[in-house]
Protein backbone atom coordinates (compact mmCIF):
# COMPACT_ATOMS: atom_id res chain seq x y z
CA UNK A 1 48.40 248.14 78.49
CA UNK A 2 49.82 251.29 80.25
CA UNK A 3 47.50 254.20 81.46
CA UNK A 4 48.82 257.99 80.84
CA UNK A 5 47.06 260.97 82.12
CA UNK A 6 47.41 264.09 79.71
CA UNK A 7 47.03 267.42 80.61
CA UNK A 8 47.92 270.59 78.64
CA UNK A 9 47.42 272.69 81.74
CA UNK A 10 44.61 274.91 80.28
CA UNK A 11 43.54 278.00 81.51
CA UNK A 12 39.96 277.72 83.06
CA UNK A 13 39.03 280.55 82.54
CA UNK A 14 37.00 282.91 79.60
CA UNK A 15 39.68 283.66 76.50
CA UNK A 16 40.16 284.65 72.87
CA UNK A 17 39.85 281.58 70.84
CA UNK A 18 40.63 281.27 66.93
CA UNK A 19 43.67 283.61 67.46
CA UNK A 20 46.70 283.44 67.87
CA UNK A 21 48.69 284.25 69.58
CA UNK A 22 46.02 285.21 71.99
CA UNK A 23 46.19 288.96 73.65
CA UNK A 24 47.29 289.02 76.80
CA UNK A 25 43.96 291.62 78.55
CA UNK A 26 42.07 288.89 79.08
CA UNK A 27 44.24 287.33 81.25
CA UNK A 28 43.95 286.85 84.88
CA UNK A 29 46.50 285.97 87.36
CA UNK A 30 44.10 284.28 89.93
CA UNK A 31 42.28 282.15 87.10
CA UNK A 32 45.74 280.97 86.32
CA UNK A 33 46.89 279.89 89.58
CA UNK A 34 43.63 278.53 90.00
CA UNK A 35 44.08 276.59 87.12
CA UNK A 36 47.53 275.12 87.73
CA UNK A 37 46.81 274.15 91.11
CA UNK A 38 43.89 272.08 89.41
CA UNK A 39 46.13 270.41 87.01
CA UNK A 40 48.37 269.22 89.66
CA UNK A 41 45.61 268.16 91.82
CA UNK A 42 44.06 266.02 88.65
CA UNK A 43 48.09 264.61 88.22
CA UNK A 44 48.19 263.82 91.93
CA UNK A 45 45.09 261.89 92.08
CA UNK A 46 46.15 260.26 88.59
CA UNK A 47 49.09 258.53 90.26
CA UNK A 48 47.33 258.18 93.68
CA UNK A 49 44.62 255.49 91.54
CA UNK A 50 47.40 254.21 89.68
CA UNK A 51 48.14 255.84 86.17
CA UNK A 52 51.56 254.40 84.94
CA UNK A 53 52.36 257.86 84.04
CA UNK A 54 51.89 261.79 84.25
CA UNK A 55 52.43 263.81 80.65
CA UNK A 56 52.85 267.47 80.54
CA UNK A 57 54.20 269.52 76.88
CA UNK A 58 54.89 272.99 75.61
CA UNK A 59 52.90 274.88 73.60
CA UNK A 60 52.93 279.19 74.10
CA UNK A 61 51.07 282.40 73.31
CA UNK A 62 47.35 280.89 73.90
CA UNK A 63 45.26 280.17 77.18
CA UNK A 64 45.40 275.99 75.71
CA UNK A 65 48.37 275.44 77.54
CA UNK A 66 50.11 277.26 80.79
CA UNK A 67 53.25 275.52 80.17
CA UNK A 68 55.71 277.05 77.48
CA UNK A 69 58.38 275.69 79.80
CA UNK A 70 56.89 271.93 80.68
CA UNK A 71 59.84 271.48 82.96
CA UNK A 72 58.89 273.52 85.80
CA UNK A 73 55.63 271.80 85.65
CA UNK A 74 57.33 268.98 85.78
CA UNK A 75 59.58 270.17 88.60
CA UNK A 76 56.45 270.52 90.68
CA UNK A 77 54.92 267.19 89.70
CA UNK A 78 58.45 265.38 91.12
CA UNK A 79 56.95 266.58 94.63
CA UNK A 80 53.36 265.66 94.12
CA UNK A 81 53.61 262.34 92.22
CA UNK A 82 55.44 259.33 94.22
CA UNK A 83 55.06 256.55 92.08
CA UNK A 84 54.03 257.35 88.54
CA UNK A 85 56.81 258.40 85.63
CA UNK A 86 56.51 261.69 84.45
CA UNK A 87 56.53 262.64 80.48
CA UNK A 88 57.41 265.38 78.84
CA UNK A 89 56.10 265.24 75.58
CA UNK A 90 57.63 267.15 75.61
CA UNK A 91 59.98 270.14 74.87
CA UNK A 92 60.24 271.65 71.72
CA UNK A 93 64.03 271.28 71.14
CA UNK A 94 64.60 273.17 67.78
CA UNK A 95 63.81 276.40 69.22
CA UNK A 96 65.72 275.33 72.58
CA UNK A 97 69.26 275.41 73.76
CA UNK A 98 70.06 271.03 73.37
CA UNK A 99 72.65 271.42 76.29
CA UNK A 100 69.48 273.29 78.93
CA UNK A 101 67.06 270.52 78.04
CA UNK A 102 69.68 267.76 78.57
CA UNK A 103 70.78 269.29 81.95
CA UNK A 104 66.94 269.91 83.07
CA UNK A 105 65.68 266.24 81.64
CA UNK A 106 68.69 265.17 84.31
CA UNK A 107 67.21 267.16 87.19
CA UNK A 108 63.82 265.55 86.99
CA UNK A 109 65.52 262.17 86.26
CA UNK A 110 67.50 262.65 89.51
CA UNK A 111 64.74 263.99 91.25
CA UNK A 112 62.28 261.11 89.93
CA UNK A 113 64.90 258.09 91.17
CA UNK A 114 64.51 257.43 87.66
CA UNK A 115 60.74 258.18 86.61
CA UNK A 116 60.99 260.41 83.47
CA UNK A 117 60.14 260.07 79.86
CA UNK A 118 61.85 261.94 77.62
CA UNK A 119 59.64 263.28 74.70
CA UNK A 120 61.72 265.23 72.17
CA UNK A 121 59.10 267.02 69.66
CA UNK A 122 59.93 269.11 66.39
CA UNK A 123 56.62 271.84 67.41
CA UNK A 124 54.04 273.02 65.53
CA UNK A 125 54.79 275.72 63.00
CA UNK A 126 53.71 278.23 65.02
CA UNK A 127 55.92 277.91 67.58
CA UNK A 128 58.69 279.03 65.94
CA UNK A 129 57.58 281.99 65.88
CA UNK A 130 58.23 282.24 69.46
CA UNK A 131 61.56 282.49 69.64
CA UNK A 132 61.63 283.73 66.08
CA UNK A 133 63.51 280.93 64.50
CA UNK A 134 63.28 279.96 61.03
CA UNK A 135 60.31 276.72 60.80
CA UNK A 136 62.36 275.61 57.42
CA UNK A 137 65.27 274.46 59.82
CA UNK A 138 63.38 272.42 62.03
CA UNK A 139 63.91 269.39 60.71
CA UNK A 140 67.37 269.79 60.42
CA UNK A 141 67.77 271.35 64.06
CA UNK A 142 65.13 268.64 65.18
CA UNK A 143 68.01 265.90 64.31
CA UNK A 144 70.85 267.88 65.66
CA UNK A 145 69.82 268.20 68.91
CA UNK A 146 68.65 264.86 69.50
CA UNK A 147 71.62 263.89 68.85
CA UNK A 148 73.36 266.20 70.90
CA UNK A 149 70.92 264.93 74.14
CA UNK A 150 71.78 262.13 74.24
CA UNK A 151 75.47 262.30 73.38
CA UNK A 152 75.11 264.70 76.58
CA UNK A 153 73.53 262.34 78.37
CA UNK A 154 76.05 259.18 77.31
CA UNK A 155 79.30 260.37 77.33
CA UNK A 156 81.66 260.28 80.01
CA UNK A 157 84.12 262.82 79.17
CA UNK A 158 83.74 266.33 78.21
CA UNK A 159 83.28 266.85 74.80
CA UNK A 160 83.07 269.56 72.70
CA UNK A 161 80.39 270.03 69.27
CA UNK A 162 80.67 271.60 65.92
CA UNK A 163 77.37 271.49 64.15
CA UNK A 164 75.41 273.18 61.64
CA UNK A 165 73.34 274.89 63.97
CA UNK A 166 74.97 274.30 67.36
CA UNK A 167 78.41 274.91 68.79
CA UNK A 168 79.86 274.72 72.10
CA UNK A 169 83.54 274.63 73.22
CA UNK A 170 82.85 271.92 76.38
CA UNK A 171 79.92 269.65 77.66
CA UNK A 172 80.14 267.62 80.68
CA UNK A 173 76.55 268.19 82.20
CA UNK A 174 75.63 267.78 85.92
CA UNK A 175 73.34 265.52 87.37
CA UNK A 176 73.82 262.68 85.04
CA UNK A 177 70.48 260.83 84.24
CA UNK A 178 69.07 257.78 86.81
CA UNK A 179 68.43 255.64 83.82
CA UNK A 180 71.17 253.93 82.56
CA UNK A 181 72.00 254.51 79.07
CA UNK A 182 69.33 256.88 79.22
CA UNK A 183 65.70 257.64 80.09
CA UNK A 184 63.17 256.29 77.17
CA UNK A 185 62.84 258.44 74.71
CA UNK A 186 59.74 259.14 72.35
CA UNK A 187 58.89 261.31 69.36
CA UNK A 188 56.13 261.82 67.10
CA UNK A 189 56.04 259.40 63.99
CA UNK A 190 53.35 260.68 61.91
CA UNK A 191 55.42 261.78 58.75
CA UNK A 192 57.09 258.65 56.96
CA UNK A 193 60.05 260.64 57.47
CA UNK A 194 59.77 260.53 61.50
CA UNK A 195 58.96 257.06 61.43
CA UNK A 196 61.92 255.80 59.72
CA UNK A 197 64.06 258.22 62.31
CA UNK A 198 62.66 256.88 65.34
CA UNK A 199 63.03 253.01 63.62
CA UNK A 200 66.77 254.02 62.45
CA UNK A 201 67.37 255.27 65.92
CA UNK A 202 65.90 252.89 68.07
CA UNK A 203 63.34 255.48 69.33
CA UNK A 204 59.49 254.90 70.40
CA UNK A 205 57.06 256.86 69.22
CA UNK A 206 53.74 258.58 70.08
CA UNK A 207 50.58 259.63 67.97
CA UNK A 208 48.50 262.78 68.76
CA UNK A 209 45.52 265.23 67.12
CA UNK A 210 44.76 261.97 64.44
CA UNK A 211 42.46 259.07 64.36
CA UNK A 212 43.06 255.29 64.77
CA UNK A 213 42.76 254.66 61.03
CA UNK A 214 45.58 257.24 60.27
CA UNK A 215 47.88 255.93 62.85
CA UNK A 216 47.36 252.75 62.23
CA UNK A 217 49.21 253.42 58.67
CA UNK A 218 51.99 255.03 60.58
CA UNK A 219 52.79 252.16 63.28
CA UNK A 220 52.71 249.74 59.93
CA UNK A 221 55.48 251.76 58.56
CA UNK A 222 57.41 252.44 61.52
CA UNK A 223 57.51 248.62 62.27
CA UNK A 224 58.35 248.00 58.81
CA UNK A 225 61.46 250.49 59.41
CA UNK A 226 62.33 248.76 62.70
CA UNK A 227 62.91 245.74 61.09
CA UNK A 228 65.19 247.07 58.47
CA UNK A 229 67.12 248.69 60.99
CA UNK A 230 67.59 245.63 62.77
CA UNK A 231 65.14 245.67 66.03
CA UNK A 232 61.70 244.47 66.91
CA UNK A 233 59.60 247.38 68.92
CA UNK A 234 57.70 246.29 71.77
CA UNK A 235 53.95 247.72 73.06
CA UNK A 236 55.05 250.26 75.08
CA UNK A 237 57.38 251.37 72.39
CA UNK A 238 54.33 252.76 70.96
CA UNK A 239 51.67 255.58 72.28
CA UNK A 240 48.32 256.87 71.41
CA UNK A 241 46.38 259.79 72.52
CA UNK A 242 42.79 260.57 72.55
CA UNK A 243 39.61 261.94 74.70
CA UNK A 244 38.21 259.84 77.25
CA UNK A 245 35.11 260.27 79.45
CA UNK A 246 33.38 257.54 81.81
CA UNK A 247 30.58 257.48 83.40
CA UNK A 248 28.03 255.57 85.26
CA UNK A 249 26.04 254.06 81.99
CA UNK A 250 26.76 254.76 78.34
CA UNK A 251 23.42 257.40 77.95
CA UNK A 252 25.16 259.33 81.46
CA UNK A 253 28.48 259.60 79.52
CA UNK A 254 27.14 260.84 76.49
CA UNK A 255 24.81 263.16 78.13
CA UNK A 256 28.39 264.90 80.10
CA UNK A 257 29.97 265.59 77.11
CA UNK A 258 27.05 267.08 75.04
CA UNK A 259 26.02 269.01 78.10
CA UNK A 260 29.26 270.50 78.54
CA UNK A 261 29.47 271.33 74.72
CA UNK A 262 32.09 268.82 73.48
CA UNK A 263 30.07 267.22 70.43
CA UNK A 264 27.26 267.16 68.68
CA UNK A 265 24.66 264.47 68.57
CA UNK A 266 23.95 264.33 65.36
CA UNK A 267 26.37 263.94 62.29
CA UNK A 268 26.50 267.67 61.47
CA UNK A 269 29.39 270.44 61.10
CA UNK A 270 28.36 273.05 63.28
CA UNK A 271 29.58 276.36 63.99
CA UNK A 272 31.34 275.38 67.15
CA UNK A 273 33.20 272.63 64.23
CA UNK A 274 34.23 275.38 62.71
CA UNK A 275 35.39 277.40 65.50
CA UNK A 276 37.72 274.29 66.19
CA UNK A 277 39.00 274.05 63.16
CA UNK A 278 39.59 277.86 62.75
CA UNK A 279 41.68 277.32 65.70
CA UNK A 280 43.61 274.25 64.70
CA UNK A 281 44.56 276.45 61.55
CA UNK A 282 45.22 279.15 63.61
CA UNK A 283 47.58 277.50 65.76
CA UNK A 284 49.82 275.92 62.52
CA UNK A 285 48.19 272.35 63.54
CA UNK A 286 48.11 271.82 59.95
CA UNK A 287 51.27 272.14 59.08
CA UNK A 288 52.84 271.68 54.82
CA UNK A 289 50.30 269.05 53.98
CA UNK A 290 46.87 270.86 54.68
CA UNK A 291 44.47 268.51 53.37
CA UNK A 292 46.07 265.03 55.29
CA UNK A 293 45.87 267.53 58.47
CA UNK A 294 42.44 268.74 58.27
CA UNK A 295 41.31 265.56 57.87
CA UNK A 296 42.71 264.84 61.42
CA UNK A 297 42.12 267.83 63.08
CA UNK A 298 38.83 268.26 61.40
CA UNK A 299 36.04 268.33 64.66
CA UNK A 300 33.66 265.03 63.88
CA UNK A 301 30.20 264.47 65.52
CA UNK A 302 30.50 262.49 68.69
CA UNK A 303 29.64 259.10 66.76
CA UNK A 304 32.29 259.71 64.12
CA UNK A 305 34.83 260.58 66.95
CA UNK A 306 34.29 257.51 68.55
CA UNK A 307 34.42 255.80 65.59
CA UNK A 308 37.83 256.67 64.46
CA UNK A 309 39.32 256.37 68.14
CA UNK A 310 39.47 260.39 68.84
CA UNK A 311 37.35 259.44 71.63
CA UNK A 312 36.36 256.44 74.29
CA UNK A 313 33.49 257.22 76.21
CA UNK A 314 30.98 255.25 78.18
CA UNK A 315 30.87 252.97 81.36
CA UNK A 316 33.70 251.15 82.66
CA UNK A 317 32.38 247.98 80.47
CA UNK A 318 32.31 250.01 77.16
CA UNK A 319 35.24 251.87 77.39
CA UNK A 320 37.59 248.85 78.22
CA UNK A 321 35.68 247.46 75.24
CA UNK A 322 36.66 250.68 72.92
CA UNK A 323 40.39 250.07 74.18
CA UNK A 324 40.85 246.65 73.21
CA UNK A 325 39.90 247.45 69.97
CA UNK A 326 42.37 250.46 69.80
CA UNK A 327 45.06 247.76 70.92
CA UNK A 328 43.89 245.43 68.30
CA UNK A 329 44.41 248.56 65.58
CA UNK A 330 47.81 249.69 66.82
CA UNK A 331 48.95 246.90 69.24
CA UNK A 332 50.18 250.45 70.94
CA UNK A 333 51.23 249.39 75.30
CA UNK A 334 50.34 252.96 76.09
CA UNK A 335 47.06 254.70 75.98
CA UNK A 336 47.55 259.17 76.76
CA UNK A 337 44.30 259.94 77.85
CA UNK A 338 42.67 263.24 77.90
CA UNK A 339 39.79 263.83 80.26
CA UNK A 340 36.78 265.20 78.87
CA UNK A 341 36.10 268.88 80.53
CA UNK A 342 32.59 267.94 81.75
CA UNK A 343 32.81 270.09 85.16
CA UNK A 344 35.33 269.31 88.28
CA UNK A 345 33.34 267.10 90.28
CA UNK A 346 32.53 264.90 87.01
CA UNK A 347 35.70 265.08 85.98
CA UNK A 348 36.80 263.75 89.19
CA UNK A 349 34.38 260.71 89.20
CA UNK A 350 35.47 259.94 85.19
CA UNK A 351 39.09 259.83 86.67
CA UNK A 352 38.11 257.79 89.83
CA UNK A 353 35.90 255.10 87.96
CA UNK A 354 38.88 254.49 85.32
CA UNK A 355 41.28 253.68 88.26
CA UNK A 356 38.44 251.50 89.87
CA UNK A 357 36.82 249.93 87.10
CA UNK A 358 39.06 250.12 84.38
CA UNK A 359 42.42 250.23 84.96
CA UNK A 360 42.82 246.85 86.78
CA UNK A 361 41.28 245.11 83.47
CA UNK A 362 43.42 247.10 81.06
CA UNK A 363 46.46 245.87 82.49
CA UNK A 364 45.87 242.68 81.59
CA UNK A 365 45.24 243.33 77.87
């Protein structure tokens, strides 16, 4: 299996929360910086101990994410990471110009030698708002613009389009990706609809904000539309995110994440649960089908969580333990892992232990 470090780029700092989008008062410039450069550090080190990859994504409007344009964090990362391939899952490319991502997915590419993954992602609701286009289309400009890409990317000679929602007289885009057709290319699959897309397409596929059980349903299907198109996926055609602390001993890892106020010991809904899921809704997490996506998003107790693979967390021993079992699930190659927040310096030693401890081991699974 493949290793991934996740980050959304969040602002460490005090904020709104439930809202959005979030005023802007409580902002401060110096948290922010402070907070980027701290992201890039945590990337740097990632690849220094030997992540297979870096991932960065969009999101805008709230202090979650400091990166409503995930290239230019990505343009950084090309000079701090060496040796790791860096994700974008990724843009948002029904509320962005097809022809700007194609060109700027090229940059990196170039800039890389040939170390990015291309994650093409429909949005939440909300983030239509954003650039005030109509969420009702996004399916529809979704397609479109993939399409566009990686024409763009493909074809030799200029070319002009006529689409439903795009139009342009001439592309011929400069740099041309380092990966020859393309770079891979991944999008969610957690709708029947995207799964049979990706499958028809020849696409891999990633699962976020859901549990092992759920996505477990959805890599059944997508494999099931693979083979009716005609192809076989392989492990690293398939990704799965979650929250991952480790620590000396199973009691010390548990003991970081309640301290620092990421779960509950006991099976309860507690106001913080709330607050979490007040800020899924507030964010459009749950999209058309409310009840399916509370049920993800829903914030479980930290034995429920670990349960239904939202979290790994323990020493090296248990959490290459909790992985093989997520393998077993999903038979997914690629593993996105989200730190736990449990303070810098523990955060640090959770990051360094994993590329020690349990890294080496997971390769082998």
């Amino acid at each position: 299996m493949k290793a991934a470090l996740f980050s959304s780029v969040p602002y460490q700092g005090p904020a709104p929360r439930g809202i959005w989008p979030v005023p802007g008062d409580a902002f401060s410039t110096e948290v922010a910086q402070r907070s980027m450069e701290a992201s890039l550090n945590q990337f740097q080190l990632a690849d220094e101990i030997g992540f297979d990859w870096v991932t960065v994504a969009e999101h805008h409007y709230a202090p979650m994410s400091l990166t409503p344009n995930p290239m230019i964090m990505a343009g950084a990362l090309t000079q701090r990471v060496k040796r790791a391939n860096i994700a974008l899952l990724g843009p948002d490319i029904p509320i962005l110009n097809p022809v700007r991502v194609a060109e700027e997915f090229a940059m990196i590419d170039t800039l890389t030698g040939g170390r990015l993954i291309a994650g093409m992602m429909r949005g939440t609701s909300n983030e239509y708002v954003t650039y005030g286009l109509n969420p009702a289309e996004s399916h529809d400009r979704f397609d479109e613009s993939l399409k566009l890409i990686l024409k763009a990317w493909t074809e030799p000679q200029p070319f002009g389009w006529q689409g439903r929602h795009y139009e342009f007289r001439a592309i011929s885009i400069w740099p041309k990706p380092v990966q020859k057709p393309h770079p891979p290319v991944f999008i969610s699959a957690s709708s029947p609809e995207s799964g049979e897309f990706a499958a028809r397409n020849h696409i891999s596929v990633g699962f976020a904000f859901t549990t092992v059980p759920i996505a477990k349903k959805s890599v059944s299907w997508y494999r099931e539309q693979c083979a009716i198109a005609g192809w076989q996926p392989e492990p690293d055609d398939v990704l799965y995110r979650l929250t991952i602390h480790v620590a000396e001993s199973d009691e010390q890892a548990i003991d970081d994440i309640v301290a620092a106020g990421g779960a509950e010991r006991r099976p309860a809904y507690s106001t913080s649960n709330k607050a979490l899921d007040d800020t899924a809704t507030a964010l459009g997490y749950y999209g058309r089908d409310t009840a399916t996506q509370r049920e993800r998003h829903l914030a479980h107790d930290l034995k429920e969580r670990l349960e239904l693979g939202q979290l790994i967390a323990g020493k090296p021993e248990t959490v290459l333990s909790q992985i093989r079992n997520i393998h077993a699930e999903l038979g997914a190659g690629i593993l996105e892992l989200i730190f736990q927040p449990v303070g810098p310096d523990k955060t640090r030693k959770a990051l360094e232990l994993f590329g020690e401890k349990v890294l080496p081991r997971m390769r082998e699974i």
